[in-house]
PDB file of N, CA and C in Angstrom:
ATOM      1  N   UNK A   1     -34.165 266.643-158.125  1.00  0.00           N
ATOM      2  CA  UNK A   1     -32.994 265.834-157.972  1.00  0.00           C
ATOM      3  C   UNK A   1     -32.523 265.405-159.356  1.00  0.00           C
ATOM      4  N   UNK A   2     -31.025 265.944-160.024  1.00  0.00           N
ATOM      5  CA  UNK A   2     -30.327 265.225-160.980  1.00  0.00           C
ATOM      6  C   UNK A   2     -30.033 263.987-161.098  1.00  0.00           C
ATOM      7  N   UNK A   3     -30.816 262.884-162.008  1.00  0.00           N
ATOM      8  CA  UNK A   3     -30.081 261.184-162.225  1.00  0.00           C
ATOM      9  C   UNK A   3     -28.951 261.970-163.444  1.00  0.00           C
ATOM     10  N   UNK A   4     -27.759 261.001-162.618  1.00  0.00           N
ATOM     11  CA  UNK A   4     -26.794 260.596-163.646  1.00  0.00           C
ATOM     12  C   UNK A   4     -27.076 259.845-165.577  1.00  0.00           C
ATOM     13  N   UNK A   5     -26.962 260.772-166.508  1.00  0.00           N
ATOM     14  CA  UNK A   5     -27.245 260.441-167.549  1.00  0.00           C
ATOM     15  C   UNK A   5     -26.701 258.876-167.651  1.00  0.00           C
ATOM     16  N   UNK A   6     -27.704 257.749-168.489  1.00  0.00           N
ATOM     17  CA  UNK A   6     -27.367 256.372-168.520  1.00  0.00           C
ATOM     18  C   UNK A   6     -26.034 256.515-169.685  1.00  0.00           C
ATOM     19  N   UNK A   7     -25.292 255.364-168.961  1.00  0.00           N
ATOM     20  CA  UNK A   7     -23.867 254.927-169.880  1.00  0.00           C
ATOM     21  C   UNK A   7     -24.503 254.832-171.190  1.00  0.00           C
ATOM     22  N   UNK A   8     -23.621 254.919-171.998  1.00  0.00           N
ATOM     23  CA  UNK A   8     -23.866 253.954-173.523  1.00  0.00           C
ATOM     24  C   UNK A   8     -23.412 252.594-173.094  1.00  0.00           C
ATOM     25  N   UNK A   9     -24.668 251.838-173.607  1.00  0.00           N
ATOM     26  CA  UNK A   9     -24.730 250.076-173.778  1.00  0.00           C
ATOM     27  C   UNK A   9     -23.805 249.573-174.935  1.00  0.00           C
ATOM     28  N   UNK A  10     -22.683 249.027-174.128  1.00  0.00           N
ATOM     29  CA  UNK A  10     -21.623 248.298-174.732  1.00  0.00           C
ATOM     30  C   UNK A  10     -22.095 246.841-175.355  1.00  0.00           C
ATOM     31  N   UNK A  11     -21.762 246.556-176.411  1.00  0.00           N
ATOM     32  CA  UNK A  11     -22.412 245.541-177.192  1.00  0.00           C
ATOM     33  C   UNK A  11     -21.960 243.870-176.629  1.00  0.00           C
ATOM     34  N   UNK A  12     -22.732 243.279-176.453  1.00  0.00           N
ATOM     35  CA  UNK A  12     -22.505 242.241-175.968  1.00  0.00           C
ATOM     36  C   UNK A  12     -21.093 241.527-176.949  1.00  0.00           C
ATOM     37  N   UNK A  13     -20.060 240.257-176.127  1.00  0.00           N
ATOM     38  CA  UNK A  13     -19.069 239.808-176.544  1.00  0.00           C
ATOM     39  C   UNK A  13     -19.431 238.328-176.827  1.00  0.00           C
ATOM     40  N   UNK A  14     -19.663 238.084-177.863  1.00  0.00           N
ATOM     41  CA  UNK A  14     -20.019 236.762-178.709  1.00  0.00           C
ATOM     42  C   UNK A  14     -18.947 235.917-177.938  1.00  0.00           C
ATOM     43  N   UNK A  15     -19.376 234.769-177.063  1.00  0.00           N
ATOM     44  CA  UNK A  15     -18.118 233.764-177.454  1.00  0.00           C
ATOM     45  C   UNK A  15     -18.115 232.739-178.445  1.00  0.00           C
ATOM     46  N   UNK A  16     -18.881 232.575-178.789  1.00  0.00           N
ATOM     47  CA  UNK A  16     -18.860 231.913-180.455  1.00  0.00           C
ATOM     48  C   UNK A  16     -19.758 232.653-181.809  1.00  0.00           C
ATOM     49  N   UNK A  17     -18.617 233.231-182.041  1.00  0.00           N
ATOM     50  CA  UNK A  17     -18.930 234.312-183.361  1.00  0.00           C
ATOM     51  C   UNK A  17     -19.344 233.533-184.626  1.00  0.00           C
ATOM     52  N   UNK A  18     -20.297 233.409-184.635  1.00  0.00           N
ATOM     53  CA  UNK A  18     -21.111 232.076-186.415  1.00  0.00           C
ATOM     54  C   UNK A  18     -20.358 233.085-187.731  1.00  0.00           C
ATOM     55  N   UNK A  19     -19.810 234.296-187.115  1.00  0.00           N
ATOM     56  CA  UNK A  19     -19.371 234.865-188.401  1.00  0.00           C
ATOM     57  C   UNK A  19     -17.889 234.184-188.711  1.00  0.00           C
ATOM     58  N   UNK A  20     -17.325 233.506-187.958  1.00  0.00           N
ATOM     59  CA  UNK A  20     -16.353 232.698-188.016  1.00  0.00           C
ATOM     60  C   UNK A  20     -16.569 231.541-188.659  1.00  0.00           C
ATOM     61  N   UNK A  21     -17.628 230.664-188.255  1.00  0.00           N
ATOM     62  CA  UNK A  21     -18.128 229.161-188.423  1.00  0.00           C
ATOM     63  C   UNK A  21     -17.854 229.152-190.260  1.00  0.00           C
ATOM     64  N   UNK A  22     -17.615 228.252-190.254  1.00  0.00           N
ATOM     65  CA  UNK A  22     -17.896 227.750-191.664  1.00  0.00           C
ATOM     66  C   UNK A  22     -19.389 227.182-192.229  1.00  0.00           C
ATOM     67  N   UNK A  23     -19.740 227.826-193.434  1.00  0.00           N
ATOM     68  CA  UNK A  23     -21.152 227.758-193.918  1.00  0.00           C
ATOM     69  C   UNK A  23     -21.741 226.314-193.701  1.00  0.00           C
ATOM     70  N   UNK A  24     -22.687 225.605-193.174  1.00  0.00           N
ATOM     71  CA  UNK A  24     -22.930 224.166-192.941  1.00  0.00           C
ATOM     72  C   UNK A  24     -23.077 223.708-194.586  1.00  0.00           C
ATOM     73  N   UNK A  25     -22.529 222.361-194.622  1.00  0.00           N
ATOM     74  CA  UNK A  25     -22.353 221.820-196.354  1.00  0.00           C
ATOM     75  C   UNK A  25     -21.457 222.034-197.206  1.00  0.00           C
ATOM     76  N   UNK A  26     -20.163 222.908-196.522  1.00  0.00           N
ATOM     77  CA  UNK A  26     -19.432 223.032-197.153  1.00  0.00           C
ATOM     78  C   UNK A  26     -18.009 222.377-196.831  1.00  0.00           C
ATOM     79  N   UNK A  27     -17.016 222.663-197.654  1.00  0.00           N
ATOM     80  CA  UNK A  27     -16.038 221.470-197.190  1.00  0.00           C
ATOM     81  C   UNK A  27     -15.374 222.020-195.961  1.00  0.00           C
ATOM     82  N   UNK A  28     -15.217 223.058-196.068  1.00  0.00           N
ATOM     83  CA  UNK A  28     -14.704 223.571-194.336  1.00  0.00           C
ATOM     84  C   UNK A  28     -15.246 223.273-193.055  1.00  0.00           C
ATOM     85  N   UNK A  29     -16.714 223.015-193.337  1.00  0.00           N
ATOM     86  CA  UNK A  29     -17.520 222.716-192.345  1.00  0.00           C
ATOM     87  C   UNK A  29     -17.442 221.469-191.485  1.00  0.00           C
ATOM     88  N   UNK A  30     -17.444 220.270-193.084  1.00  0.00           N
ATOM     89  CA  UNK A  30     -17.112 219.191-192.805  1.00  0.00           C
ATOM     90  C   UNK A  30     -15.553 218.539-192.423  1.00  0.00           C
ATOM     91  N   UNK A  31     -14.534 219.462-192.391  1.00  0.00           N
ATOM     92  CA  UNK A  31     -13.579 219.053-191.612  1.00  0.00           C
ATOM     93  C   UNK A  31     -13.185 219.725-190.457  1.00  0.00           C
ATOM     94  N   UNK A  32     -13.982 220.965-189.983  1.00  0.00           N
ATOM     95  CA  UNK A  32     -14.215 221.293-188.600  1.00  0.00           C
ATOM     96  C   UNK A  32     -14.846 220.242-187.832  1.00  0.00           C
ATOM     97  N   UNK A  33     -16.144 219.696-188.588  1.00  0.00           N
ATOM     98  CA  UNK A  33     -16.934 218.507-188.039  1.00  0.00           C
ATOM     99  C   UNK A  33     -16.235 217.223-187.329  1.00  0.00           C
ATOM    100  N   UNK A  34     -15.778 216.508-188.852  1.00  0.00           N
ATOM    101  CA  UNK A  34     -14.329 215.426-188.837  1.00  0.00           C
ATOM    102  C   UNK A  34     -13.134 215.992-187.781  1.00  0.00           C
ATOM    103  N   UNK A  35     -13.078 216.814-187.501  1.00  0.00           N
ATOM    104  CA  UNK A  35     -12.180 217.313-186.124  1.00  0.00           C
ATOM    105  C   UNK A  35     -12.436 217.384-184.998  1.00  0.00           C
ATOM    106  N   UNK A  36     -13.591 217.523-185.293  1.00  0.00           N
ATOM    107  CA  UNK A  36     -14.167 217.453-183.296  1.00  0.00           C
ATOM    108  C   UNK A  36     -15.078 216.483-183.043  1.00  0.00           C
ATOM    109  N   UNK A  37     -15.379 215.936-184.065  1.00  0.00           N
ATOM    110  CA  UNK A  37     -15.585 213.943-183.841  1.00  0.00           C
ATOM    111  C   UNK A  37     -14.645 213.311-183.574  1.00  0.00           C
ATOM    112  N   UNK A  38     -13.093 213.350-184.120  1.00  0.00           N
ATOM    113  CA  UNK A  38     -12.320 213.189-183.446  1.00  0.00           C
ATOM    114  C   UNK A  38     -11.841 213.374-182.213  1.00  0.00           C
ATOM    115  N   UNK A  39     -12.207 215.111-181.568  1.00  0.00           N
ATOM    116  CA  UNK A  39     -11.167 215.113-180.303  1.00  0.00           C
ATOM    117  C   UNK A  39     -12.663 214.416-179.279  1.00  0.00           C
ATOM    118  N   UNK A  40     -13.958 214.260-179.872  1.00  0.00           N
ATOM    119  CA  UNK A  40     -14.656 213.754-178.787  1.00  0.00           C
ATOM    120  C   UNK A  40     -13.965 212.150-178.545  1.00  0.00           C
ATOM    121  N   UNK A  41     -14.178 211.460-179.685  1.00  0.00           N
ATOM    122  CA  UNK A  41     -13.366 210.503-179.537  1.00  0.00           C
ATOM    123  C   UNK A  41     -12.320 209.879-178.528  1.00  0.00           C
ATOM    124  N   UNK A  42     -11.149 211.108-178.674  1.00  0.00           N
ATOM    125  CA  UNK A  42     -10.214 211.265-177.987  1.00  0.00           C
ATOM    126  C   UNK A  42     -10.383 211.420-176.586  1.00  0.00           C
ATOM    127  N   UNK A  43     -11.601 212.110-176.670  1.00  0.00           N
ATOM    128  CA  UNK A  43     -11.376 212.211-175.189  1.00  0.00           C
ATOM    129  C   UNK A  43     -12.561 211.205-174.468  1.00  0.00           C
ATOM    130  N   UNK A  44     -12.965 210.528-175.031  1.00  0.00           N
ATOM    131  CA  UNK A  44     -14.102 209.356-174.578  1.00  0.00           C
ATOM    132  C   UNK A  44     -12.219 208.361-174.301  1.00  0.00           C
ATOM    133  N   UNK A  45     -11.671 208.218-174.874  1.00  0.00           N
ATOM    134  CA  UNK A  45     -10.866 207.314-174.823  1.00  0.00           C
ATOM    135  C   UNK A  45      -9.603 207.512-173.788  1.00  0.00           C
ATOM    136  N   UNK A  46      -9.560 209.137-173.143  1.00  0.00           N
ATOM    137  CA  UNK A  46      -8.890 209.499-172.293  1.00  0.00           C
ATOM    138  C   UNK A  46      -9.588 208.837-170.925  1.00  0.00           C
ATOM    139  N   UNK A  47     -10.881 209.012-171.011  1.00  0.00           N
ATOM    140  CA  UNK A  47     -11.928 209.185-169.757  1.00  0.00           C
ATOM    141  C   UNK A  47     -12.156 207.583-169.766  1.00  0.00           C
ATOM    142  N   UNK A  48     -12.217 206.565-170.286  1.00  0.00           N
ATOM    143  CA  UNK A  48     -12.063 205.295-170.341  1.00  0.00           C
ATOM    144  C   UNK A  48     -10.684 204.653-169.973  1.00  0.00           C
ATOM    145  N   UNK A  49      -9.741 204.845-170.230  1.00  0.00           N
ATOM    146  CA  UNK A  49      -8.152 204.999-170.117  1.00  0.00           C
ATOM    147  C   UNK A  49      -7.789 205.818-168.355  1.00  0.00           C
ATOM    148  N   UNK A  50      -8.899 206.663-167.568  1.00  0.00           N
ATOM    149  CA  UNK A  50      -8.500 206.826-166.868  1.00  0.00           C
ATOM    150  C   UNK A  50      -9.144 205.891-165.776  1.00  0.00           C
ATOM    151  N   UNK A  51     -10.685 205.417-165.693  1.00  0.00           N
ATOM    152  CA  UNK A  51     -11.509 204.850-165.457  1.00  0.00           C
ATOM    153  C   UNK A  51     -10.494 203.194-165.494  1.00  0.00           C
ATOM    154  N   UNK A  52     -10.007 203.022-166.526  1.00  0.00           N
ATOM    155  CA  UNK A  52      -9.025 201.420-166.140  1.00  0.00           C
ATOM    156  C   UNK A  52      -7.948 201.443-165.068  1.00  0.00           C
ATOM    157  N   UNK A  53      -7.552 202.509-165.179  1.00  0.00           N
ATOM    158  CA  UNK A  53      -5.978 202.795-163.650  1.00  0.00           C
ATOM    159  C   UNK A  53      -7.115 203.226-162.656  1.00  0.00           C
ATOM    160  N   UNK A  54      -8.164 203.471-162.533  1.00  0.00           N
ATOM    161  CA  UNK A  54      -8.798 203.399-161.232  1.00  0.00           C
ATOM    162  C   UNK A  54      -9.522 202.038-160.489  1.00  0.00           C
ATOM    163  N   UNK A  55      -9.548 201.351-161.960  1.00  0.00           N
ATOM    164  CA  UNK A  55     -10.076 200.151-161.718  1.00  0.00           C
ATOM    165  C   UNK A  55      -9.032 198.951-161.354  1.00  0.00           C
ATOM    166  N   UNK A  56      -7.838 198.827-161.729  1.00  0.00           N
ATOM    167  CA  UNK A  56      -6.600 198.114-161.752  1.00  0.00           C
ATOM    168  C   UNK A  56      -6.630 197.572-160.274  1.00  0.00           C
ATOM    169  N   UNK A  57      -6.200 198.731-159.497  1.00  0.00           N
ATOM    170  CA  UNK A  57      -5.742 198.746-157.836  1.00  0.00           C
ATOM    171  C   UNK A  57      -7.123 198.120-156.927  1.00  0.00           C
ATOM    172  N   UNK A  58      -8.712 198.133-157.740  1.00  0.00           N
ATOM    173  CA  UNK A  58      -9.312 197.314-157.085  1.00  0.00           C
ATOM    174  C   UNK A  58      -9.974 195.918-157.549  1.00  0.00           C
ATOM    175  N   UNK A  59      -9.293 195.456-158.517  1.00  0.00           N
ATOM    176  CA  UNK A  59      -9.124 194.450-159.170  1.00  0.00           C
ATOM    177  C   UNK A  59      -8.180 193.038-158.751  1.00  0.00           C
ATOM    178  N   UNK A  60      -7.143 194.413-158.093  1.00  0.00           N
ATOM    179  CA  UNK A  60      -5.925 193.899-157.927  1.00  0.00           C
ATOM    180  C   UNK A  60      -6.025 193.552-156.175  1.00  0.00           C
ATOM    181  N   UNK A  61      -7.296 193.839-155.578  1.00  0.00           N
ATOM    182  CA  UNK A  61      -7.222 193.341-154.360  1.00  0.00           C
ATOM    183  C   UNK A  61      -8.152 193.025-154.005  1.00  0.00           C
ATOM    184  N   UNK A  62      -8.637 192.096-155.307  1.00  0.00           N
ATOM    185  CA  UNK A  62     -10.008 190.909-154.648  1.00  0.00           C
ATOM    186  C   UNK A  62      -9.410 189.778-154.148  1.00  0.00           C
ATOM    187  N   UNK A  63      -9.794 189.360-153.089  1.00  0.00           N
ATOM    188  CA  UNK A  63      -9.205 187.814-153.113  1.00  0.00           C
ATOM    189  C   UNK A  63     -10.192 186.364-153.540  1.00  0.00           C
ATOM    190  N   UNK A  64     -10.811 186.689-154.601  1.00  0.00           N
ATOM    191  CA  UNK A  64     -10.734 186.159-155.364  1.00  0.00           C
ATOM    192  C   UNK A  64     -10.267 185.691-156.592  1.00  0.00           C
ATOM    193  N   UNK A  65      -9.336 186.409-157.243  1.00  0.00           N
ATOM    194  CA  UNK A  65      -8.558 186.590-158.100  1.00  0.00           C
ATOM    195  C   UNK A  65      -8.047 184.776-158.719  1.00  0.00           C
ATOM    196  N   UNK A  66      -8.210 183.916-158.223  1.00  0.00           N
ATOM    197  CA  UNK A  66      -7.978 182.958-158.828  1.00  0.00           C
ATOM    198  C   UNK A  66      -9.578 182.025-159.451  1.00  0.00           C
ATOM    199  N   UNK A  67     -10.655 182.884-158.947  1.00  0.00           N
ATOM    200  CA  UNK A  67     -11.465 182.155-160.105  1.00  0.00           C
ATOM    201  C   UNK A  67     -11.324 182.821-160.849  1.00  0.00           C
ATOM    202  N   UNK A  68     -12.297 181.854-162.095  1.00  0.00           N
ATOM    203  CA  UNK A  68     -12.209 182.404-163.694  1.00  0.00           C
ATOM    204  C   UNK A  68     -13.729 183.645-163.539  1.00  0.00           C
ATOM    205  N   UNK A  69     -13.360 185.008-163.504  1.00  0.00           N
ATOM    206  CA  UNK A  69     -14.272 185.870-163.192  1.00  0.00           C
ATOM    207  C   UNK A  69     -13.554 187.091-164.253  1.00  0.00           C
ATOM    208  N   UNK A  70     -15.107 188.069-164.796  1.00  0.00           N
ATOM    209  CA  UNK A  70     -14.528 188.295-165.960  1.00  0.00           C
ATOM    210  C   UNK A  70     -14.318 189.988-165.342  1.00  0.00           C
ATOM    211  N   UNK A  71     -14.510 190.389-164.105  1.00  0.00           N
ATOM    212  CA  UNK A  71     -13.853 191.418-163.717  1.00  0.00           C
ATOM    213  C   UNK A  71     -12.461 191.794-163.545  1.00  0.00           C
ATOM    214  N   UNK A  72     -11.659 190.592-163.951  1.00  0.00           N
ATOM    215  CA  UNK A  72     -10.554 190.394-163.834  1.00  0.00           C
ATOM    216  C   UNK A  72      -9.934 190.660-164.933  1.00  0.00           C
ATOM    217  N   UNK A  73     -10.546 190.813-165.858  1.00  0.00           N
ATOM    218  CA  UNK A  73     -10.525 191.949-167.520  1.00  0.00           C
ATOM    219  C   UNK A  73     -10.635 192.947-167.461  1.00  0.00           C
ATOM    220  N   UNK A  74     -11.227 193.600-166.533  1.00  0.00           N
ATOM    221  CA  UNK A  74     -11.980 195.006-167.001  1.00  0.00           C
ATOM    222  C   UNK A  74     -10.814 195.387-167.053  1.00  0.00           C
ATOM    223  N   UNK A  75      -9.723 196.127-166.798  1.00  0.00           N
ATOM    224  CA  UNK A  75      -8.710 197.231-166.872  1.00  0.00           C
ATOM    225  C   UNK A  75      -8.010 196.959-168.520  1.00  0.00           C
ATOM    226  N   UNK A  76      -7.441 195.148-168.302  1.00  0.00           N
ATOM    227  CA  UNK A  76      -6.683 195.220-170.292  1.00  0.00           C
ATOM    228  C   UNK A  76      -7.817 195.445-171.207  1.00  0.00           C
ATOM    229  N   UNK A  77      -9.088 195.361-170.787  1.00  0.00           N
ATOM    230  CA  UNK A  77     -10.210 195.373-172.057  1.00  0.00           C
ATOM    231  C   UNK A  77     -10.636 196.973-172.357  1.00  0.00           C
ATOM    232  N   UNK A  78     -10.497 197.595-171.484  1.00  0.00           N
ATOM    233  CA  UNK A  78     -10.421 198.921-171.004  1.00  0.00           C
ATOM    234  C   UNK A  78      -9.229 199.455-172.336  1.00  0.00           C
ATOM    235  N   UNK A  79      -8.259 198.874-171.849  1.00  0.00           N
ATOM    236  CA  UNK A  79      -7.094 199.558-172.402  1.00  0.00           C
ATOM    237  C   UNK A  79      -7.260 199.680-173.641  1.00  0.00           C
ATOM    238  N   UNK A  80      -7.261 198.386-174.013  1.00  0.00           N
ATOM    239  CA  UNK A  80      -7.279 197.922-175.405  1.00  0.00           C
ATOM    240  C   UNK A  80      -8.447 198.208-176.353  1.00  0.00           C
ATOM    241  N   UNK A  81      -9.534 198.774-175.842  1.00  0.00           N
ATOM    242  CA  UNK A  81     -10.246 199.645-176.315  1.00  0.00           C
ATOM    243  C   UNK A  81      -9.749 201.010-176.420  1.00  0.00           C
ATOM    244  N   UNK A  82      -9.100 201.523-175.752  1.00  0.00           N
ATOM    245  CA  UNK A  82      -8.714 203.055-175.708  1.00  0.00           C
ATOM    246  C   UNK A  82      -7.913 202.746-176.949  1.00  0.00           C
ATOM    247  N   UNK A  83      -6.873 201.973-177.053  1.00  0.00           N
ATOM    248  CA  UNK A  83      -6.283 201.776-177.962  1.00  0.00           C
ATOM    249  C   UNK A  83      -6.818 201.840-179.349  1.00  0.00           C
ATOM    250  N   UNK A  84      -7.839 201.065-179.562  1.00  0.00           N
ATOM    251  CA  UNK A  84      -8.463 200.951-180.904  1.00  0.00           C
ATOM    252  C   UNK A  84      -9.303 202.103-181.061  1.00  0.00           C
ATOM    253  N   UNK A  85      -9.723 202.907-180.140  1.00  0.00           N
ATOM    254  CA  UNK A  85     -10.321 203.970-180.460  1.00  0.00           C
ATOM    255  C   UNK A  85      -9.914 205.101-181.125  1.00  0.00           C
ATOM    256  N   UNK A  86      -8.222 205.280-179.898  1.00  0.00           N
ATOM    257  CA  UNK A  86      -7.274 206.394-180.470  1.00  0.00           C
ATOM    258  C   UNK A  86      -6.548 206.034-181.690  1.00  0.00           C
ATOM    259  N   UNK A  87      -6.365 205.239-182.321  1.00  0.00           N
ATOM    260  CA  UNK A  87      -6.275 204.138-183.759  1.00  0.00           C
ATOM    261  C   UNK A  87      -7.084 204.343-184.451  1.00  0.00           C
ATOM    262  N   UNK A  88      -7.633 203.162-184.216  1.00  0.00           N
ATOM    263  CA  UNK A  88      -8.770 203.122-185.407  1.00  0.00           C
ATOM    264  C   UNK A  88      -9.506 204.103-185.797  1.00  0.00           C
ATOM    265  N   UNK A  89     -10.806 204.250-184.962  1.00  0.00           N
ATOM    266  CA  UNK A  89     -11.562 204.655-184.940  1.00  0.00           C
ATOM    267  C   UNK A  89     -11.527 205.986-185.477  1.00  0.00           C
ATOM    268  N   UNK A  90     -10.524 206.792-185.033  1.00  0.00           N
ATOM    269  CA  UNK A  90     -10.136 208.370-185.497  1.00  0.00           C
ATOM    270  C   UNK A  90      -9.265 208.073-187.233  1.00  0.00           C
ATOM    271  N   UNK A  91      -8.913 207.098-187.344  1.00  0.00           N
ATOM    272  CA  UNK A  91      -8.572 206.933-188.411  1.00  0.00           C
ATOM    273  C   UNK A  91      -9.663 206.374-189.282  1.00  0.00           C
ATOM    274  N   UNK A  92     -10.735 205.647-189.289  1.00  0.00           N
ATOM    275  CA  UNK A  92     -11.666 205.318-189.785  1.00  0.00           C
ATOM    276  C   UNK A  92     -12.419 206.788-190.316  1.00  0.00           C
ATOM    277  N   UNK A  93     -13.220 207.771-189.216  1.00  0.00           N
ATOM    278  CA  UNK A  93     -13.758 209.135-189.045  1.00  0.00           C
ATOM    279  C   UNK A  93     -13.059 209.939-190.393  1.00  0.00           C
ATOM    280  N   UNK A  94     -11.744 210.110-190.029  1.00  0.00           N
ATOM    281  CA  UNK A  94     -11.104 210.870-191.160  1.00  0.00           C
ATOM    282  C   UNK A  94     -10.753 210.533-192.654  1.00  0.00           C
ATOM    283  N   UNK A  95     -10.714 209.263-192.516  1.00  0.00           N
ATOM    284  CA  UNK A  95     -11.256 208.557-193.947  1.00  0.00           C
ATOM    285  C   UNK A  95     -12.116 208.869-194.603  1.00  0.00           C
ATOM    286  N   UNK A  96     -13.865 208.576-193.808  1.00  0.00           N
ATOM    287  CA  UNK A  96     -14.900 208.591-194.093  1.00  0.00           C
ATOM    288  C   UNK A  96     -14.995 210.025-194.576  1.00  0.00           C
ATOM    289  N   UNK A  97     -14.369 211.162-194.394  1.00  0.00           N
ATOM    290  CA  UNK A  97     -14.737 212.657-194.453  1.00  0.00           C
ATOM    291  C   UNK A  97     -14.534 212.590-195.765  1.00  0.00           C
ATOM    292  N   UNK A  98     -13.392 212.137-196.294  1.00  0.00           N
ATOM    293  CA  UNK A  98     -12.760 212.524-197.625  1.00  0.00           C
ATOM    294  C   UNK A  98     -13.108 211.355-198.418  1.00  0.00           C
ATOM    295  N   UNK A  99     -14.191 210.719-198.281  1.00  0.00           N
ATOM    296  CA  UNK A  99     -14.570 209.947-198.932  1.00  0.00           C
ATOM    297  C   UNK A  99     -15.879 210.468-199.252  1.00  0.00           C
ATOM    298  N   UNK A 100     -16.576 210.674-198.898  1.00  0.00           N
ATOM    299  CA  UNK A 100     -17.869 211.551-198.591  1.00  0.00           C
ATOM    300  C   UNK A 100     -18.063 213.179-199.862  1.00  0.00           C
TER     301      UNK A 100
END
């Protein structure tokens, strides 16, 4: 009985090619770095920012709402963190790179 001669083995497809990466220690490296410390950032501050509009609508229908209770913050403290994060914080990061 004839087996079918085996294919030629097609070379595997890198999805992250290090021949791309920038050498670690070098300045390219470190503002690939400084860039995606940023978009983590960004997106800690998306995922916090979405977490407050989920929290709002059940905040907003305790009936307790007239004592002094500090769940009654969570959504502007929420915010206003997202705020200083997508601010500051990414502006602090990118400072620090080029200071460094």
């Amino acid at each position: 009985m004839l087996h079918p001669a085996p294919s030629p083995l097609t070379p595997p497809v890198l999805r992250d090619d290090l021949r791309h990466m920038p050498l670690p220690g070098t300045l390219p490296a470190k503002h690939a770095q400084t860039e995606q410390d940023c978009r983590t950032v960004l997106q800690i501050a998306r995922t916090l920012r979405e977490t407050a509009h989920q929290i709002d609508p059940l905040v907003q229908g305790l009936s307790c709402r007239a004592l002094p209770l500090a769940v009654l913050d969570c959504s502007a403290t929420l915010t206003a963190l997202c705020e200083e994060l997508e601010q500051d914080d990414v502006s602090v990061i990118r400072d620090a790179a080029f200071l460094a």
